[in-house]
N, C-alpha and C. Protein backbone atom coordinates (compact mmCIF):
# COMPACT_ATOMS: atom_id res chain seq x y z
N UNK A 1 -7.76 -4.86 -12.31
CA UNK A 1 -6.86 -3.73 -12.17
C UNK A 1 -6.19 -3.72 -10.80
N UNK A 2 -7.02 -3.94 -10.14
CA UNK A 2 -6.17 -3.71 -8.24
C UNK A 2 -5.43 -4.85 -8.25
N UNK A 3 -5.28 -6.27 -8.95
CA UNK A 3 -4.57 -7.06 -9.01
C UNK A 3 -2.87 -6.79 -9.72
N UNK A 4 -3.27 -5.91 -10.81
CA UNK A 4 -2.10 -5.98 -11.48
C UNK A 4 -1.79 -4.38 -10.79
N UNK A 5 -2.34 -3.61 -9.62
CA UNK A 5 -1.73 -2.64 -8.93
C UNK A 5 -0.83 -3.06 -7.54
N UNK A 6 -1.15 -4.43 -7.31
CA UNK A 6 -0.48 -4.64 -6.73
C UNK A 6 0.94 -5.74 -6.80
N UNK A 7 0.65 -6.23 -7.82
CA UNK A 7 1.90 -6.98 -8.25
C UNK A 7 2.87 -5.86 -9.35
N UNK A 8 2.38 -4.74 -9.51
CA UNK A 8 3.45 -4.12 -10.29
C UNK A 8 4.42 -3.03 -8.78
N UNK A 9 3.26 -2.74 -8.35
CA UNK A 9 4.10 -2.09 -6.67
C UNK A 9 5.25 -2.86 -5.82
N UNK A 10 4.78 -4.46 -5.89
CA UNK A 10 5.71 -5.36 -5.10
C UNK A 10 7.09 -5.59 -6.18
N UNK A 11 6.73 -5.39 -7.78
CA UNK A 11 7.71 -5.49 -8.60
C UNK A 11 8.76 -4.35 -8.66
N UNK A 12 7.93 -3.30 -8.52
CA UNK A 12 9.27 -1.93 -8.45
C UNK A 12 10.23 -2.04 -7.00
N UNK A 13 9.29 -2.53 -5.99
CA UNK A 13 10.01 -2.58 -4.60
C UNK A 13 11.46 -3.32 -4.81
N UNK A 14 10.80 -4.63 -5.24
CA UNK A 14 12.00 -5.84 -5.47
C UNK A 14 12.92 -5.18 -6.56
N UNK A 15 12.68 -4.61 -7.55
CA UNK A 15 13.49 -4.23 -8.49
C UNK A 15 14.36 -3.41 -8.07
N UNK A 16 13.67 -1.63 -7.36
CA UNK A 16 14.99 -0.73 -6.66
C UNK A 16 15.11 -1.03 -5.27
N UNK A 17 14.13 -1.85 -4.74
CA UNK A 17 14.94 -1.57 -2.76
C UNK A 17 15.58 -3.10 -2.66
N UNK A 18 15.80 -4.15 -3.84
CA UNK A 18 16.12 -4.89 -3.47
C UNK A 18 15.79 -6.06 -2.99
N UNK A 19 14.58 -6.07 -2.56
CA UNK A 19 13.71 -6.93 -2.02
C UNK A 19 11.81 -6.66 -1.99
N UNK A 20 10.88 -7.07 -2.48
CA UNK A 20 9.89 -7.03 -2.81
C UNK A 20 9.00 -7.84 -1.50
N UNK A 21 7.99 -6.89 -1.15
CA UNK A 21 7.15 -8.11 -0.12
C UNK A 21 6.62 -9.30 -0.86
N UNK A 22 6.21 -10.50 0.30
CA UNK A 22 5.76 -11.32 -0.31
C UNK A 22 4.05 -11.63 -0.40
N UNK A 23 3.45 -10.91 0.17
CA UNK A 23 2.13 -10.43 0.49
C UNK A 23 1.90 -8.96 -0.13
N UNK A 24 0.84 -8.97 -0.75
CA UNK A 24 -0.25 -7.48 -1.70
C UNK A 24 -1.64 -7.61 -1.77
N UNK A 25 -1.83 -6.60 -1.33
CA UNK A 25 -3.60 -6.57 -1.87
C UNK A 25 -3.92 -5.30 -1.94
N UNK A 26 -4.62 -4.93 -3.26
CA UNK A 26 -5.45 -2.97 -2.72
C UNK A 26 -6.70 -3.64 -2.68
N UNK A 27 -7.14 -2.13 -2.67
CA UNK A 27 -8.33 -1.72 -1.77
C UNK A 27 -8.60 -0.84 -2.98
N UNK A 28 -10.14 -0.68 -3.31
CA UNK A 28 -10.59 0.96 -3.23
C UNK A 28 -11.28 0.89 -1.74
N UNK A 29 -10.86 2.41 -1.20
CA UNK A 29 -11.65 3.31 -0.55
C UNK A 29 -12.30 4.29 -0.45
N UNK A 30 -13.91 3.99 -1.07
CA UNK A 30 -14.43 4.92 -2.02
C UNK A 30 -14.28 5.31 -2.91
N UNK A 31 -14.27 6.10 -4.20
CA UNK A 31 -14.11 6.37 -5.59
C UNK A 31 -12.93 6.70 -5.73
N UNK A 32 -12.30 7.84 -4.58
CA UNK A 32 -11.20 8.10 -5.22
C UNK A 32 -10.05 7.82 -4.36
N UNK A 33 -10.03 6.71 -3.48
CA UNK A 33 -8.83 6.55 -2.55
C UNK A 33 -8.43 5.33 -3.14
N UNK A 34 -7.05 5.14 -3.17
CA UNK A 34 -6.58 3.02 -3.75
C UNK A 34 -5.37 2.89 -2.50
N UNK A 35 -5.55 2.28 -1.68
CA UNK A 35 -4.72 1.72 -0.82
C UNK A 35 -3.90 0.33 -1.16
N UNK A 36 -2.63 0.08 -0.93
CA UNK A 36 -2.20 -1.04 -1.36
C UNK A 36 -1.69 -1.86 0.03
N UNK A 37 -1.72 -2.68 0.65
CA UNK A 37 -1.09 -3.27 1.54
C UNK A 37 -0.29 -4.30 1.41
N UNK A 38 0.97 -4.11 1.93
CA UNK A 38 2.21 -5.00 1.68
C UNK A 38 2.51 -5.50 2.57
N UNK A 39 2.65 -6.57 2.74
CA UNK A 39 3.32 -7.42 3.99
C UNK A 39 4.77 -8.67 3.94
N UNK A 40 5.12 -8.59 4.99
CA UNK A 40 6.19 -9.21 4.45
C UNK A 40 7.50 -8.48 3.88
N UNK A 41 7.56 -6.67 3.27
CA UNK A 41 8.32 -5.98 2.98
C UNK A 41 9.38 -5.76 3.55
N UNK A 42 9.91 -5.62 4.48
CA UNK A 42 11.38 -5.00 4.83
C UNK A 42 12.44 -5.92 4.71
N UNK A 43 13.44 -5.40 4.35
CA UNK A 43 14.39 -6.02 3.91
C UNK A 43 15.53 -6.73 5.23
N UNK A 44 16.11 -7.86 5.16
CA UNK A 44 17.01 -8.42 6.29
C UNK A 44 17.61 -7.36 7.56
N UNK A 45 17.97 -6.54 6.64
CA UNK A 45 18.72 -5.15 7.29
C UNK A 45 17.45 -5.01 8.31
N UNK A 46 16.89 -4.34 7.25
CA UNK A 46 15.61 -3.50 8.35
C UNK A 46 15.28 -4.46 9.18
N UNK A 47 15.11 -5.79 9.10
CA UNK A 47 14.93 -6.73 10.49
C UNK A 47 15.72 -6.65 11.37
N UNK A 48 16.78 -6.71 11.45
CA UNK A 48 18.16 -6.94 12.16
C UNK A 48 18.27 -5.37 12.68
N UNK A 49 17.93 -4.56 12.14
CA UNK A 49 18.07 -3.19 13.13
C UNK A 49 17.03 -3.04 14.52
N UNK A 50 15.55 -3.55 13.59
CA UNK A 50 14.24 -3.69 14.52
C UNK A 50 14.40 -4.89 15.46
N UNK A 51 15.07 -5.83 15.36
CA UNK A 51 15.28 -6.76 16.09
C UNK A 51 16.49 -6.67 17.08
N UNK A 52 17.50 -5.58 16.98
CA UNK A 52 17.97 -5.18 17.92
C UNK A 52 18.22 -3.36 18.61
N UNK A 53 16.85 -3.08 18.90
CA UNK A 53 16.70 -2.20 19.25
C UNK A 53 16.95 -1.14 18.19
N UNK A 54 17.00 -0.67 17.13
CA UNK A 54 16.52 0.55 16.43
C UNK A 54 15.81 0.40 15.45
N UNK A 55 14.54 0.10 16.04
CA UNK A 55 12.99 0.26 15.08
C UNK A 55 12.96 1.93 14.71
N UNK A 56 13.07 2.98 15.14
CA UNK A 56 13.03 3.67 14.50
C UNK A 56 13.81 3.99 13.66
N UNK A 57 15.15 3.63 13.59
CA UNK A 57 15.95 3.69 12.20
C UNK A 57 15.69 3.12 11.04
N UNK A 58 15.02 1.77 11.15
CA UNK A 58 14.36 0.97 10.23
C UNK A 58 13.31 1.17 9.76
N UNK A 59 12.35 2.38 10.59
CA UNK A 59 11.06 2.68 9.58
C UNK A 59 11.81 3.94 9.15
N UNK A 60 12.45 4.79 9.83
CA UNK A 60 13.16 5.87 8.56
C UNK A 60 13.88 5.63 7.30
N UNK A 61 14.90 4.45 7.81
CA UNK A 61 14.79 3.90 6.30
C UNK A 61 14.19 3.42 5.36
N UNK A 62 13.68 2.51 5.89
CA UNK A 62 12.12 2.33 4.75
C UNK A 62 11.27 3.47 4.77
N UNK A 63 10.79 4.16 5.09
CA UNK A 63 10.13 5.44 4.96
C UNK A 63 11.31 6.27 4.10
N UNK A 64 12.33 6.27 4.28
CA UNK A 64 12.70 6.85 2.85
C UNK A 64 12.95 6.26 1.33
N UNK A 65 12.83 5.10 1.56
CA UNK A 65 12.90 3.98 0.24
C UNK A 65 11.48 4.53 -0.52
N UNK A 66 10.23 4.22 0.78
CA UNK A 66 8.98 4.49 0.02
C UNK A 66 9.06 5.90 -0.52
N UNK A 67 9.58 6.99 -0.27
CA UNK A 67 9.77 8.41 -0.45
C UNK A 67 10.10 8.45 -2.16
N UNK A 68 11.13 8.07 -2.11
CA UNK A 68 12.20 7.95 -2.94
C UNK A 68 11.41 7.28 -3.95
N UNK A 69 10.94 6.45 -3.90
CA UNK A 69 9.88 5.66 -5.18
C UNK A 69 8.73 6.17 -5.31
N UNK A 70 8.60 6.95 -4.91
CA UNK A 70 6.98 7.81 -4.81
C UNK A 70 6.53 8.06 -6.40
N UNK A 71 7.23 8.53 -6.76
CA UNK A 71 7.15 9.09 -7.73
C UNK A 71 6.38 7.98 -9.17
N UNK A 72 7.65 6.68 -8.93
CA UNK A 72 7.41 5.59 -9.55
C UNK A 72 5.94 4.87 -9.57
N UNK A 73 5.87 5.10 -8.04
CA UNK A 73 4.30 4.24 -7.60
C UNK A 73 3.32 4.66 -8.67
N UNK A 74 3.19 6.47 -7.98
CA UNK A 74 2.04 7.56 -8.75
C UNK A 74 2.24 7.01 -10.22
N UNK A 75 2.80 6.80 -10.81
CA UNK A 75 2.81 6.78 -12.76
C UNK A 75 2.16 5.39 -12.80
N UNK A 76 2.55 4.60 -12.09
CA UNK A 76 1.90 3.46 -12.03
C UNK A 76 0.55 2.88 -12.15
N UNK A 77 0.25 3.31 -10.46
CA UNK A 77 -1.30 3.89 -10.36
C UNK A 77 -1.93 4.75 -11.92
N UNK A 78 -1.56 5.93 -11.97
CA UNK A 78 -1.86 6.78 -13.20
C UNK A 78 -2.14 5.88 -14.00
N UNK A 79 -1.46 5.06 -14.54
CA UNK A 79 -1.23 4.27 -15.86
C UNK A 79 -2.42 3.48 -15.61
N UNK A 80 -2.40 2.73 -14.53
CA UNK A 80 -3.54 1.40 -14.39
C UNK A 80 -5.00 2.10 -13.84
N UNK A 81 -5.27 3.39 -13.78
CA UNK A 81 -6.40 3.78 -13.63
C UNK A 81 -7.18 4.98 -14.47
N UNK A 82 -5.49 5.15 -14.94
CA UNK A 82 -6.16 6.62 -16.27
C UNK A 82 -6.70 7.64 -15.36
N UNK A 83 -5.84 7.83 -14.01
CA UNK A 83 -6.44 8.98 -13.18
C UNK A 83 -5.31 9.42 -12.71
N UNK A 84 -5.20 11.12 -12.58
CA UNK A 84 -4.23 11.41 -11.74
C UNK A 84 -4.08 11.38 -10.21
N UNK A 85 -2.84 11.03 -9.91
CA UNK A 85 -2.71 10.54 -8.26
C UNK A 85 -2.71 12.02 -7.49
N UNK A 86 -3.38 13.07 -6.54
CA UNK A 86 -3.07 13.99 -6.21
C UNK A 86 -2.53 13.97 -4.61
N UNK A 87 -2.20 13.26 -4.46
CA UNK A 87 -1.49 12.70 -2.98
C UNK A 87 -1.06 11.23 -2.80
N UNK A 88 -0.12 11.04 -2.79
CA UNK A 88 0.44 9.64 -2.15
C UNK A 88 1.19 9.64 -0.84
N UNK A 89 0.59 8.30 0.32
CA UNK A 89 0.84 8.44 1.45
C UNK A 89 1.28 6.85 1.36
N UNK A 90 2.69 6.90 2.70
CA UNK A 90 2.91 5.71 2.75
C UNK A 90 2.58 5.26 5.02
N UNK A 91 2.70 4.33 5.18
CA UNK A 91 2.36 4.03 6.60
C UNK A 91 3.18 3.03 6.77
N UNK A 92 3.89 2.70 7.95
CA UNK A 92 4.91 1.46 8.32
C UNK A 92 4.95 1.31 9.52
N UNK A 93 4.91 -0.35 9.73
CA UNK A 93 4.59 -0.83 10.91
C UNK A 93 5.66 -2.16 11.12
N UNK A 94 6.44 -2.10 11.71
CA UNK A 94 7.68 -3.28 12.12
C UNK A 94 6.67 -4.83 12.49
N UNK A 95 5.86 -4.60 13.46
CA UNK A 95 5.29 -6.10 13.65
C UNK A 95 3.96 -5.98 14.33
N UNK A 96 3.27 -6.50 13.45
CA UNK A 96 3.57 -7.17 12.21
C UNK A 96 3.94 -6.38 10.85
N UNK A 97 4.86 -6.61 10.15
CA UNK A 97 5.94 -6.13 8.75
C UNK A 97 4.58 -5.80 8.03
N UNK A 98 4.08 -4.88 8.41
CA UNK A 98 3.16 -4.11 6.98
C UNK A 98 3.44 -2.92 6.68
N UNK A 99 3.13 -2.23 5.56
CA UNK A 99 3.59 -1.06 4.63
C UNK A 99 2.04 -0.88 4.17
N UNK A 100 1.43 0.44 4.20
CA UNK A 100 0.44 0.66 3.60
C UNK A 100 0.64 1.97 2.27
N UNK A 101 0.12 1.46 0.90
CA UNK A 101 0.61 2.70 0.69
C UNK A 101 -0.56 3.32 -0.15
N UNK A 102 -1.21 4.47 0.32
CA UNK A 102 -2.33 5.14 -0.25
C UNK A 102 -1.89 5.91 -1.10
N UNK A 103 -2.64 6.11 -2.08
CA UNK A 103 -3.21 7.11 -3.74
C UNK A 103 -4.35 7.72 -3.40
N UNK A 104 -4.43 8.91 -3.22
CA UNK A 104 -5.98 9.54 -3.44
C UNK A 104 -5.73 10.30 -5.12
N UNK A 105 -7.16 9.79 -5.85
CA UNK A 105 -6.71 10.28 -7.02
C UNK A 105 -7.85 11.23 -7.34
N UNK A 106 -7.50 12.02 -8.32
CA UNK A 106 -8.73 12.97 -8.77
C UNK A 106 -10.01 12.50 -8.75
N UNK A 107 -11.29 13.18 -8.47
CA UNK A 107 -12.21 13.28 -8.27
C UNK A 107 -12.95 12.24 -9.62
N UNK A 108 -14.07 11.90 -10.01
CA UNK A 108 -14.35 11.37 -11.07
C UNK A 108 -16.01 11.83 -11.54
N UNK A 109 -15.98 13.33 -11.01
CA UNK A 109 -16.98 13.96 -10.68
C UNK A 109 -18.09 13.02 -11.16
N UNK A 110 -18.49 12.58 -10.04
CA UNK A 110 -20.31 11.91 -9.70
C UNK A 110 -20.34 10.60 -10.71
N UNK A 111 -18.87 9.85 -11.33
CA UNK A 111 -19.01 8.95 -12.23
C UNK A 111 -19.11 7.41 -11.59
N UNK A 112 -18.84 7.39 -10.30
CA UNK A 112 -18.66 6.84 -9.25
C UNK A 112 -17.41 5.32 -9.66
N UNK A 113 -16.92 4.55 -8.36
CA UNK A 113 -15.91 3.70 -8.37
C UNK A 113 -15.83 2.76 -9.68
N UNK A 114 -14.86 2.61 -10.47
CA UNK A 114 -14.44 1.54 -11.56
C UNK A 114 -14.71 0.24 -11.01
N UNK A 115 -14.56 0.30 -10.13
CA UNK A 115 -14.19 -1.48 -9.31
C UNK A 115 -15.31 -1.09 -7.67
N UNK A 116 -15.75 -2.41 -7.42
CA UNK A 116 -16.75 -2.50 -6.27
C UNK A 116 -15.63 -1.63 -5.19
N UNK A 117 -16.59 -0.73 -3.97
CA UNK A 117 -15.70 -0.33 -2.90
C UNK A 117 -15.42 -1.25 -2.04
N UNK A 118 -14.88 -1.81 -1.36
CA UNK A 118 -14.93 -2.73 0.01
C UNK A 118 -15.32 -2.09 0.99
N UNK A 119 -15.25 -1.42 1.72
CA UNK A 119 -15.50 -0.36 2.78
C UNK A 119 -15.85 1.10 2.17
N UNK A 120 -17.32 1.77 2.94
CA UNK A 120 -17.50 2.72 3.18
C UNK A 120 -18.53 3.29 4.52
N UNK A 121 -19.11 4.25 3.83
CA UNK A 121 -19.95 4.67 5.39
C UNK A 121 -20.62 3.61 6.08
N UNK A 122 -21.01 2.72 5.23
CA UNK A 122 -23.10 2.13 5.59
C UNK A 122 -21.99 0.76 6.25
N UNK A 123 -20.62 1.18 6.22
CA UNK A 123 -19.70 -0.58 6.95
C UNK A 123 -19.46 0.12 8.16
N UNK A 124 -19.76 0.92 8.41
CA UNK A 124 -18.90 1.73 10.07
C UNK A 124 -19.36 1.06 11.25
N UNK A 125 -20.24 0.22 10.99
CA UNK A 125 -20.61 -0.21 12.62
C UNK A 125 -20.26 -1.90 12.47
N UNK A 126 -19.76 -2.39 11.02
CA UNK A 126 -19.03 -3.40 11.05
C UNK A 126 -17.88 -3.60 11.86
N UNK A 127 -17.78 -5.31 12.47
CA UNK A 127 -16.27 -4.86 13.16
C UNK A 127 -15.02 -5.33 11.75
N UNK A 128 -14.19 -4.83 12.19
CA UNK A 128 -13.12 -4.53 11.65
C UNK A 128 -12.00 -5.75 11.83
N UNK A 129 -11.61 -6.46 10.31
CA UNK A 129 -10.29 -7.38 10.76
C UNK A 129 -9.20 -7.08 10.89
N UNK A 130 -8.59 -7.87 11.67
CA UNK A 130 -6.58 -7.79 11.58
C UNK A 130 -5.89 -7.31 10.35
N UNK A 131 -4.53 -6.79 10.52
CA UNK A 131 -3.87 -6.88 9.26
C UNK A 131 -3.75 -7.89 8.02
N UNK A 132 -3.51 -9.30 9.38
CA UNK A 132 -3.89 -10.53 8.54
C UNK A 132 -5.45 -10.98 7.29
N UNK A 133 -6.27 -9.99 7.77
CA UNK A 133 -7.37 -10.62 6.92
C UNK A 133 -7.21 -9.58 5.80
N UNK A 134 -6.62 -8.79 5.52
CA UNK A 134 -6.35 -7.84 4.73
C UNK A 134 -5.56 -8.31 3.13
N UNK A 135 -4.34 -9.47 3.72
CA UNK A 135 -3.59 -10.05 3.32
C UNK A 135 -3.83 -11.23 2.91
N UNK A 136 -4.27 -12.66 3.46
CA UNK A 136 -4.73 -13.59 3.01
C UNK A 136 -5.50 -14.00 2.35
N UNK A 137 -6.56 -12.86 2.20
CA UNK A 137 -7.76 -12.50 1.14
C UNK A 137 -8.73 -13.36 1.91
N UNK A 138 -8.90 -13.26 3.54
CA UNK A 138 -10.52 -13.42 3.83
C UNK A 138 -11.19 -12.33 3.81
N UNK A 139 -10.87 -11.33 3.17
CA UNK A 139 -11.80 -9.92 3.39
C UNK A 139 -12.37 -9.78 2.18
């Protein structure tokens, strides 16, 4: 499931913003959080603005692309987990080009995670990898 949550996310990107990252991976975080991480996402434009001085115009624009598809993501998610999404959050970072985009979904009162967690409490004193290990799948 987190496989085909993240190749259907990089498919809507490419389909309405035009350009799709070339890097995906989710996450569960704990039962009811699904994080997706995209790398590689912004489009030529958005480089060429961040690359000459207006990075913040370029995450407002992409921060409104992700806005604007919000909607799309949530049904998505919904669909591939049979849970409702009750918050979707997106995060953007110029360099390195990552996009994070979180689902917290309804509760699954005490039925616990569909899929293994990767991270939770009993990992907190683990250290923590780069964006890169997130992406290449050493994690």
């Amino acid at each position: 499931m987190l496989g085909a949550l993240s190749s259907r996310i990089v498919q809507l990107l490419h389909q309405r913003a035009g350009r799709g990252p070339t890097q995906a991976k989710s996450y569960w975080a704990g039962d009811d959080i699904l994080m997706v991480v995209l790398g590689d996402g912004f489009t030529e434009v958005e480089r060429t603005l961040s690359d000459n001085g207006h990075g913040p115009l370029a995450l407002a624009y992409r921060s409104a692309i992700q806005d604007a598809l919000e909607d799309e993501m949530r049904a998505e998610v919904e669909r591939l987990t049979a849970r409702r999404v009750v918050a979707a959050m997106s995060s953007l970072h110029h360099d390195p080009d990552l996009i994070i985009q979180i689902f917290m979904l309804e509760g699954l009162d005490g039925r616990g995670a569909r899929e293994p967690t990767h991270r939770g409490a009993a990992d907190e004193a683990a250290p923590r990898p780069g964006p890169a290990a997130f992406l290449d799948g050493s994690r």
